[in-house]
C-alpha atoms as a PDB file:
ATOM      1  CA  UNK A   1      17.549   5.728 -13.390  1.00  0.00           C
ATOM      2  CA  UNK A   2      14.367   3.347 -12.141  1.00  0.00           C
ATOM      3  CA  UNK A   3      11.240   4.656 -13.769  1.00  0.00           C
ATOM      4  CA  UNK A   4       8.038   4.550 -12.046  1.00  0.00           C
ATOM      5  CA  UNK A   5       4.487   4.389 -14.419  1.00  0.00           C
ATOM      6  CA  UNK A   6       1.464   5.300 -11.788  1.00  0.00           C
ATOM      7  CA  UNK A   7      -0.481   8.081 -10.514  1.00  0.00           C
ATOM      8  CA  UNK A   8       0.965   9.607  -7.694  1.00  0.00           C
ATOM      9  CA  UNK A   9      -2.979   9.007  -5.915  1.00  0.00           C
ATOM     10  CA  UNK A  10      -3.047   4.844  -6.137  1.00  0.00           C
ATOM     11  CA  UNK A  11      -2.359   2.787  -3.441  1.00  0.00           C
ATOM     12  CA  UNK A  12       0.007   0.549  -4.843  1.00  0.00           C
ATOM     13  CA  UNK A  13       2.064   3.209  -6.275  1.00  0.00           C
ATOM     14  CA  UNK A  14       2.428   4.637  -3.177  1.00  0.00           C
ATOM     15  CA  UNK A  15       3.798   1.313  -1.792  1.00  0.00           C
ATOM     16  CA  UNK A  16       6.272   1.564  -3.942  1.00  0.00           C
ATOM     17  CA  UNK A  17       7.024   5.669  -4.035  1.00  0.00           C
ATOM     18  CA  UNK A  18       7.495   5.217  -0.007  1.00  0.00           C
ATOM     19  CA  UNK A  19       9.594   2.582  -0.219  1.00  0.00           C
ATOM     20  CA  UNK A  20      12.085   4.496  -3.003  1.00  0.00           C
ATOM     21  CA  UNK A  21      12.473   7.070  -0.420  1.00  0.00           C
ATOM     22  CA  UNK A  22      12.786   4.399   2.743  1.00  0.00           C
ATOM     23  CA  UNK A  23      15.514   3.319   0.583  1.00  0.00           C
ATOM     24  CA  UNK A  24      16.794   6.886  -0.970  1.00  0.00           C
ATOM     25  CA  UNK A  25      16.680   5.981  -4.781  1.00  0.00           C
ATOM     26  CA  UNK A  26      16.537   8.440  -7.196  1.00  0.00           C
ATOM     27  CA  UNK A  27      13.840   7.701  -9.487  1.00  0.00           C
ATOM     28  CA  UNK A  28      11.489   8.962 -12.587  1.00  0.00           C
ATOM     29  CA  UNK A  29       7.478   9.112 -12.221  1.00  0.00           C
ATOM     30  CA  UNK A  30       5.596   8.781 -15.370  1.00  0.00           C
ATOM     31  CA  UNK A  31       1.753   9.392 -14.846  1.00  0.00           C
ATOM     32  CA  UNK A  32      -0.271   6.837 -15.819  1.00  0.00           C
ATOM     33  CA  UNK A  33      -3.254   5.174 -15.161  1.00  0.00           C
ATOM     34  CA  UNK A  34      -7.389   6.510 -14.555  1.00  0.00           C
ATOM     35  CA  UNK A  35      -7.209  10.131 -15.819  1.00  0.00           C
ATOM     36  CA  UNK A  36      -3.991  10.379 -17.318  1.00  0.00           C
ATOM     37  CA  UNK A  37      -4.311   6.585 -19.563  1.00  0.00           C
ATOM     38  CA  UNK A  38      -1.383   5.112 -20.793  1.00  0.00           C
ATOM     39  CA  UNK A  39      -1.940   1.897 -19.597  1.00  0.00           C
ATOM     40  CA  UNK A  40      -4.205   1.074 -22.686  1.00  0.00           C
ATOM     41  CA  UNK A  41      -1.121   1.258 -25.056  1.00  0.00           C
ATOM     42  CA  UNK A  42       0.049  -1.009 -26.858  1.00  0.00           C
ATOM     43  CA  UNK A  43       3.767   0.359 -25.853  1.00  0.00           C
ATOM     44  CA  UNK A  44       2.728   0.009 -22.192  1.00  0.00           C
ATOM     45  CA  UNK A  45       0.872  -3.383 -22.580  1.00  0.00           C
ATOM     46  CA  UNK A  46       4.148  -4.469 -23.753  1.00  0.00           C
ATOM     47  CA  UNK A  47       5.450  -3.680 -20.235  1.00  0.00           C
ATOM     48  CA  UNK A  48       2.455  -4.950 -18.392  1.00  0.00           C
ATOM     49  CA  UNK A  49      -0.130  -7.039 -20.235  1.00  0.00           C
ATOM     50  CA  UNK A  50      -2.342  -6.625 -16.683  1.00  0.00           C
ATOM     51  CA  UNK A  51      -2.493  -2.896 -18.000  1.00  0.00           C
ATOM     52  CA  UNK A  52      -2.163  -1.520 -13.808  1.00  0.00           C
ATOM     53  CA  UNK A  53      -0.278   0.454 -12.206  1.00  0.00           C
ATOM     54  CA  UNK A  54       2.595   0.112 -11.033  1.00  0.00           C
ATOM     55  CA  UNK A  55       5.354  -1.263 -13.485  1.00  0.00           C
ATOM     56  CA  UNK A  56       9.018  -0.278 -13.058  1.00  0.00           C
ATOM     57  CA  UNK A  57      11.928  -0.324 -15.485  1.00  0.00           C
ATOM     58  CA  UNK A  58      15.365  -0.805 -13.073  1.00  0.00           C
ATOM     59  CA  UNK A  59      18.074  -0.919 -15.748  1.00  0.00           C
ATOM     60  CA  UNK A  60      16.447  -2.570 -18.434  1.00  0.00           C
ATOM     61  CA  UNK A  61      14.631  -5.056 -16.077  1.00  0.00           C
ATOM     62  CA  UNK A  62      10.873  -4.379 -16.485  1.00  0.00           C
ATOM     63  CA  UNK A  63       8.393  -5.888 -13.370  1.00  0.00           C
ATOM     64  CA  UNK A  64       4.598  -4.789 -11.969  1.00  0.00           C
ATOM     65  CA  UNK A  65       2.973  -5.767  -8.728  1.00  0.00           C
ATOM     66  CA  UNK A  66       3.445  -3.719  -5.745  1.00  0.00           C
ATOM     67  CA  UNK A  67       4.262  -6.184  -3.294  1.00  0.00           C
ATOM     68  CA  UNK A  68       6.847  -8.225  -5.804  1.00  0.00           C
ATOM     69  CA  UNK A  69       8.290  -4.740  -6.337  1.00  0.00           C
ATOM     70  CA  UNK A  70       9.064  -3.232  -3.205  1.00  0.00           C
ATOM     71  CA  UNK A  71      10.678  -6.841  -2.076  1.00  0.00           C
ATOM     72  CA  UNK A  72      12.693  -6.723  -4.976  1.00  0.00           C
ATOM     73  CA  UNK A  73      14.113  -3.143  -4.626  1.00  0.00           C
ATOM     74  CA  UNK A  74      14.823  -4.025  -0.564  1.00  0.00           C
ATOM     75  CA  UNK A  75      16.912  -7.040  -1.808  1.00  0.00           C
ATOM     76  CA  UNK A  76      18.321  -6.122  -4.772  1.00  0.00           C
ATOM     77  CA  UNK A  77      19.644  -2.877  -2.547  1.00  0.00           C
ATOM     78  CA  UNK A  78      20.665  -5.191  -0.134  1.00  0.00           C
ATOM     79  CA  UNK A  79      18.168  -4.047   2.943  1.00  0.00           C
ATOM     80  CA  UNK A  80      18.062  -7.128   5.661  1.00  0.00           C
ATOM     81  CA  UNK A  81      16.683  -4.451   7.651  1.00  0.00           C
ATOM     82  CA  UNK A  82      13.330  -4.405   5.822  1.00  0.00           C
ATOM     83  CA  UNK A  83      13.291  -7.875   4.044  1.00  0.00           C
ATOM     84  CA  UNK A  84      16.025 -10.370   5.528  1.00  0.00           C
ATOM     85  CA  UNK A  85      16.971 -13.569   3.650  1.00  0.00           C
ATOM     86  CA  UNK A  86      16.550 -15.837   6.429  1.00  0.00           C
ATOM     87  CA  UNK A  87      13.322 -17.941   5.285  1.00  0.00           C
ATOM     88  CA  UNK A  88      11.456 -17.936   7.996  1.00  0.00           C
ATOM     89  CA  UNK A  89      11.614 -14.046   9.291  1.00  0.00           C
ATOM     90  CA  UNK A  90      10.961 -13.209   5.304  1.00  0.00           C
ATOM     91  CA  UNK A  91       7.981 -15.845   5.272  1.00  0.00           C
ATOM     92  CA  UNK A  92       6.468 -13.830   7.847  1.00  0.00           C
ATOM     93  CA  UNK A  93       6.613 -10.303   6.303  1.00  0.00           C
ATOM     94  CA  UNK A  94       5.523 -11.625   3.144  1.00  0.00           C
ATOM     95  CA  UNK A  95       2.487 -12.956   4.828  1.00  0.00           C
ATOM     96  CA  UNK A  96       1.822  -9.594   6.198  1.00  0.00           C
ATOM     97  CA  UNK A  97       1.780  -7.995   2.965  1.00  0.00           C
ATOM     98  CA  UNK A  98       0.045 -11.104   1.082  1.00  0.00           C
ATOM     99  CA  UNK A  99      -2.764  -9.939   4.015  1.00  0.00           C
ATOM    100  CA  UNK A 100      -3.112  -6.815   3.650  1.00  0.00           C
ATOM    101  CA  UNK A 101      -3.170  -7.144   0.075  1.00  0.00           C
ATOM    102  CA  UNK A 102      -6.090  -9.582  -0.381  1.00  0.00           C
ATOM    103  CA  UNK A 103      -8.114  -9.686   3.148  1.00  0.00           C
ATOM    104  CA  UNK A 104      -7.471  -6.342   3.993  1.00  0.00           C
ATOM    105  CA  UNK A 105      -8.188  -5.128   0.544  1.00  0.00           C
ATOM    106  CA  UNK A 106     -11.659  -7.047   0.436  1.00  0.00           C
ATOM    107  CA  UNK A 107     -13.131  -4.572   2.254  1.00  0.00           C
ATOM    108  CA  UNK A 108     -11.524  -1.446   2.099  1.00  0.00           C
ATOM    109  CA  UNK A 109     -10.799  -0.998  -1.931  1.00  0.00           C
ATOM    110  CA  UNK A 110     -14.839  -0.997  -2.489  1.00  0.00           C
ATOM    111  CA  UNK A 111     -15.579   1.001   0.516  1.00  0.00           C
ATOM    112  CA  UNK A 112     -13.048   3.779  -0.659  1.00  0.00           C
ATOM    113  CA  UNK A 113     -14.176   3.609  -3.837  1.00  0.00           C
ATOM    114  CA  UNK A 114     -17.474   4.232  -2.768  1.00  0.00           C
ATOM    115  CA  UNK A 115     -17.221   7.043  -0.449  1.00  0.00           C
ATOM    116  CA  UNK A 116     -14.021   8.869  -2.350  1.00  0.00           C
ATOM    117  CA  UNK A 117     -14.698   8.149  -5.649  1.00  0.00           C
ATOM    118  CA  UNK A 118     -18.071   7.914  -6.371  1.00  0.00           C
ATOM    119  CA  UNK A 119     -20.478  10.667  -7.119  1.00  0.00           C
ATOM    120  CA  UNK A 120     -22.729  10.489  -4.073  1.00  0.00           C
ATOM    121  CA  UNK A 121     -26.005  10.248  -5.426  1.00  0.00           C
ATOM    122  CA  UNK A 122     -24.438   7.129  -6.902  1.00  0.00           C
ATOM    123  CA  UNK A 123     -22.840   5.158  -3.796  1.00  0.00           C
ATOM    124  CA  UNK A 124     -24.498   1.932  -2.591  1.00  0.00           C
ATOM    125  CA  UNK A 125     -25.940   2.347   0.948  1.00  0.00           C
ATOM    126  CA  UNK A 126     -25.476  -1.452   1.416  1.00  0.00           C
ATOM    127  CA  UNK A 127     -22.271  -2.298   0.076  1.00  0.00           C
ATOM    128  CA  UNK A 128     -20.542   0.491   1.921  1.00  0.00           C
ATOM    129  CA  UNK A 129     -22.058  -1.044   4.913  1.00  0.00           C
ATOM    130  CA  UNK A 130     -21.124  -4.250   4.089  1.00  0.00           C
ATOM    131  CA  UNK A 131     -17.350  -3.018   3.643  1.00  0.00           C
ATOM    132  CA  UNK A 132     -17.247  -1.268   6.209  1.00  0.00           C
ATOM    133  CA  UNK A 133     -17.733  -4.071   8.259  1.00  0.00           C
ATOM    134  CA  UNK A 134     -15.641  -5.966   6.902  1.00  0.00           C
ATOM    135  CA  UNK A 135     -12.953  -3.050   6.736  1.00  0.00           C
ATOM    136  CA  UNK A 136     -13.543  -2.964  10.660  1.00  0.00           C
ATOM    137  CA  UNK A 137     -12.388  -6.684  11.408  1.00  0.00           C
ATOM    138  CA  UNK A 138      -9.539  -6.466   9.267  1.00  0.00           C
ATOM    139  CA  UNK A 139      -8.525  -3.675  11.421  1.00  0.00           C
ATOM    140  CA  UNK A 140      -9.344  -4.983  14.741  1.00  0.00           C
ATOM    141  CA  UNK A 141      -7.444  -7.762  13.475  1.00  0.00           C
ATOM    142  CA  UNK A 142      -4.322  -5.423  13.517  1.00  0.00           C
ATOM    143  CA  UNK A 143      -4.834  -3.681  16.616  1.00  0.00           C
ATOM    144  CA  UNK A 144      -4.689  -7.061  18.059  1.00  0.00           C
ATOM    145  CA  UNK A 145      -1.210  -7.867  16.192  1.00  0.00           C
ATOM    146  CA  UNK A 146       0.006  -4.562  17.548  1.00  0.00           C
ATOM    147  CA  UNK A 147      -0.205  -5.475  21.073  1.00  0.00           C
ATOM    148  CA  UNK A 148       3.010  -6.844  22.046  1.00  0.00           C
ATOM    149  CA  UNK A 149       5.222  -5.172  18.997  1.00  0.00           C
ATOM    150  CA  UNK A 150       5.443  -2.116  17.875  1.00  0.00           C
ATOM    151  CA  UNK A 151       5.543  -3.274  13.734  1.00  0.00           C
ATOM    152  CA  UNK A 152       3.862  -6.359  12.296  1.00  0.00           C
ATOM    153  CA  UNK A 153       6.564  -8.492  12.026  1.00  0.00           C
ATOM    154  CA  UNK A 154       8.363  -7.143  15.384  1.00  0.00           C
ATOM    155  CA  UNK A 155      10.408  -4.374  17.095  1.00  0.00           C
ATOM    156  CA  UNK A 156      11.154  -3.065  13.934  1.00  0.00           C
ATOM    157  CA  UNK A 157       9.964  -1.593  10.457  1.00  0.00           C
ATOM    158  CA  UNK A 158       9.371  -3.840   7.792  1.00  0.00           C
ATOM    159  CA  UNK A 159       7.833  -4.371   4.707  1.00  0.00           C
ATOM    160  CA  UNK A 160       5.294  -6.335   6.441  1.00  0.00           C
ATOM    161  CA  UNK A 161       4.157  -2.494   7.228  1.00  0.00           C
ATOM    162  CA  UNK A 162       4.143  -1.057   3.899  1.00  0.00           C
ATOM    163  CA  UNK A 163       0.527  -2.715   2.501  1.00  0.00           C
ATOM    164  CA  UNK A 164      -1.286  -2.693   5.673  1.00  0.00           C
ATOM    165  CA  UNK A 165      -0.369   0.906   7.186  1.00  0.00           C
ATOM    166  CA  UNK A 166      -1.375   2.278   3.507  1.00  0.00           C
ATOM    167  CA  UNK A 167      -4.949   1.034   3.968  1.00  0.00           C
ATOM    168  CA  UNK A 168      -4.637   1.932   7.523  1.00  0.00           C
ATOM    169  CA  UNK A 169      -4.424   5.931   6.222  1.00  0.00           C
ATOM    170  CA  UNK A 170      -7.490   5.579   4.210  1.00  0.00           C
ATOM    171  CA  UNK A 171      -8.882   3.984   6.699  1.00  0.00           C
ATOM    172  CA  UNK A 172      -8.822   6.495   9.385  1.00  0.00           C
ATOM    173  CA  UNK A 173      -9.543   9.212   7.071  1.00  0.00           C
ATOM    174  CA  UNK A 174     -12.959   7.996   5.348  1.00  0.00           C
ATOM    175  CA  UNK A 175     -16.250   9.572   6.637  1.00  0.00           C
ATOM    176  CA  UNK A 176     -16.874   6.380   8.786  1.00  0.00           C
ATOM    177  CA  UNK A 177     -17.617   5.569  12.291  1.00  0.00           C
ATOM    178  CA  UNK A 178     -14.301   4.461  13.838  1.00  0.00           C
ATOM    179  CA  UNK A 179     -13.882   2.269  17.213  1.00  0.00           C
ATOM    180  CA  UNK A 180     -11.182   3.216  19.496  1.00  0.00           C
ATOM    181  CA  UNK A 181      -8.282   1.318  18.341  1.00  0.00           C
ATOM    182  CA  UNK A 182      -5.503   2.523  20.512  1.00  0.00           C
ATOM    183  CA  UNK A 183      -2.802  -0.056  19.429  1.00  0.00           C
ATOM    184  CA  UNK A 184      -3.687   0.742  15.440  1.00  0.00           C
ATOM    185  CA  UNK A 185      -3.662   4.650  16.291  1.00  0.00           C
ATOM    186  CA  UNK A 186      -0.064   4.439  17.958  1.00  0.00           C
ATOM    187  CA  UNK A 187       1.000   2.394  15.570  1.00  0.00           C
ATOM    188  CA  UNK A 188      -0.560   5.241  12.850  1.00  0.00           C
ATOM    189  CA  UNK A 189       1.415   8.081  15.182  1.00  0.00           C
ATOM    190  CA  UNK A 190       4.539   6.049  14.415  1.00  0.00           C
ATOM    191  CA  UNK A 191       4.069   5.858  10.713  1.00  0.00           C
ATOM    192  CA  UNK A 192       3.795   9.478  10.496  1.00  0.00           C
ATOM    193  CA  UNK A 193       6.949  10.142  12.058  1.00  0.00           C
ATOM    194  CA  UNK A 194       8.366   8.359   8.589  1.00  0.00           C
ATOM    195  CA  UNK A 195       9.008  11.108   5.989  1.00  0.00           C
ATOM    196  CA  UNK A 196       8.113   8.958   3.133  1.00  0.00           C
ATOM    197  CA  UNK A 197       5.151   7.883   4.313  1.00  0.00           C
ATOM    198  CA  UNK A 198       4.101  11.191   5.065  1.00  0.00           C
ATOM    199  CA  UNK A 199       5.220  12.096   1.530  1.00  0.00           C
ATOM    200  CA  UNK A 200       3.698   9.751  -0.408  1.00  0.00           C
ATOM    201  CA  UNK A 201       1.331   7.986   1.798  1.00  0.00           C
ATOM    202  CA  UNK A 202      -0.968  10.079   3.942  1.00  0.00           C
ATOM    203  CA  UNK A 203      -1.937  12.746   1.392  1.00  0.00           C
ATOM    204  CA  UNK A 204      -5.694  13.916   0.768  1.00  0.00           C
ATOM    205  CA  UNK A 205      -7.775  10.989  -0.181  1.00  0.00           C
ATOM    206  CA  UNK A 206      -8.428  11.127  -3.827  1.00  0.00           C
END
């Protein structure tokens, strides 16, 4: 059975817990990372010497980064439908997710950080203005994507999705001044009509 090290709470686990269930694989979750350690071993270093989470074991073969991970469980279970072969339509997901990943991240991993997990007599006035901002034209930057498909990459549901509408959650849900978005909030509506991303991706911030 595929084993799973994260915490149920991290972004990039939940890339990869949504996915499992986009593509119904049974699977095992071993805590791990912040709270519950692990990651510090030497037995898990051995795994992954970045010491993050996630890592997966799939039948012996042992790999970590989100984004590698969820494209290899698509092909490797042979979904076209959310990662096809052709070079060109899979060049354009992966961009999608390479985005959301780095640009997107830029601003909103500090920001949450700051407002979710950091004691508030602590937080940075500045910097979460500063990533906010930035947050905010990453997102506007979507909404504008969104206006002629209904997904990133097109009619359909993707991977391209996966990265960006998990920031898009925390997003919505930090104690921030939004602008009206329409395009990002439909497209928000239709992730939550996904199960798994309801399961494992818009949960209490944490």
């Amino acid at each position: 059975m595929l084993k799973i090290w994260g915490r149920r709470n991290s972004i990039n686990v939940m890339k990869v817990l949504w996915v499992c269930d986009e593509l119904s694989l049974p699977y095992e979750r071993i805590d791990a990372g912040m709270q519950f350690g692990v990651v510090n071993t030497p037995e898990y270093a051995a795994l992954n010497p970045n010491r993050r989470v996630p890592t997966i074991e799939d039948d012996g073969f042992v790999l970590a980064e989100s984004n590698t991970i969820v494209r290899y469980l698509a092909a490797r279970h042979g979904r076209e439908d959310l990662l096809p072969s052709d070079v060109r339509q899979r060049a354009r997901i992966e961009q999608w997710m390479d985005w959301a990943s780095f640009s997107l991240a830029i601003g909103m991993t500090p920001l949450f950080w700051q407002l979710v997990r950091t004691p508030e007599d602590k937080r940075d006035p500045k910097l979460i203005a500063a990533n906010a901002a930035e947050a905010e034209r990453c997102m506007r930057i979507l909404d504008e994507q969104l206006a002629d498909k209904a997904y990133l990459a097109g009619p359909g549901f993707t991977l391209a999705d996966v990265p960006a509408a998990a920031f898009v959650h925390r997003w919505l849900k930090l104690p921030i001044e939004h602008p009206s978005l329409p395009r990002l909030e439909d497209y928000y509506r239709r992730m939550l009509e996904r199960p798994a991303y309801r399961e494992h991706v818009a949960l209490e911030l944490s």
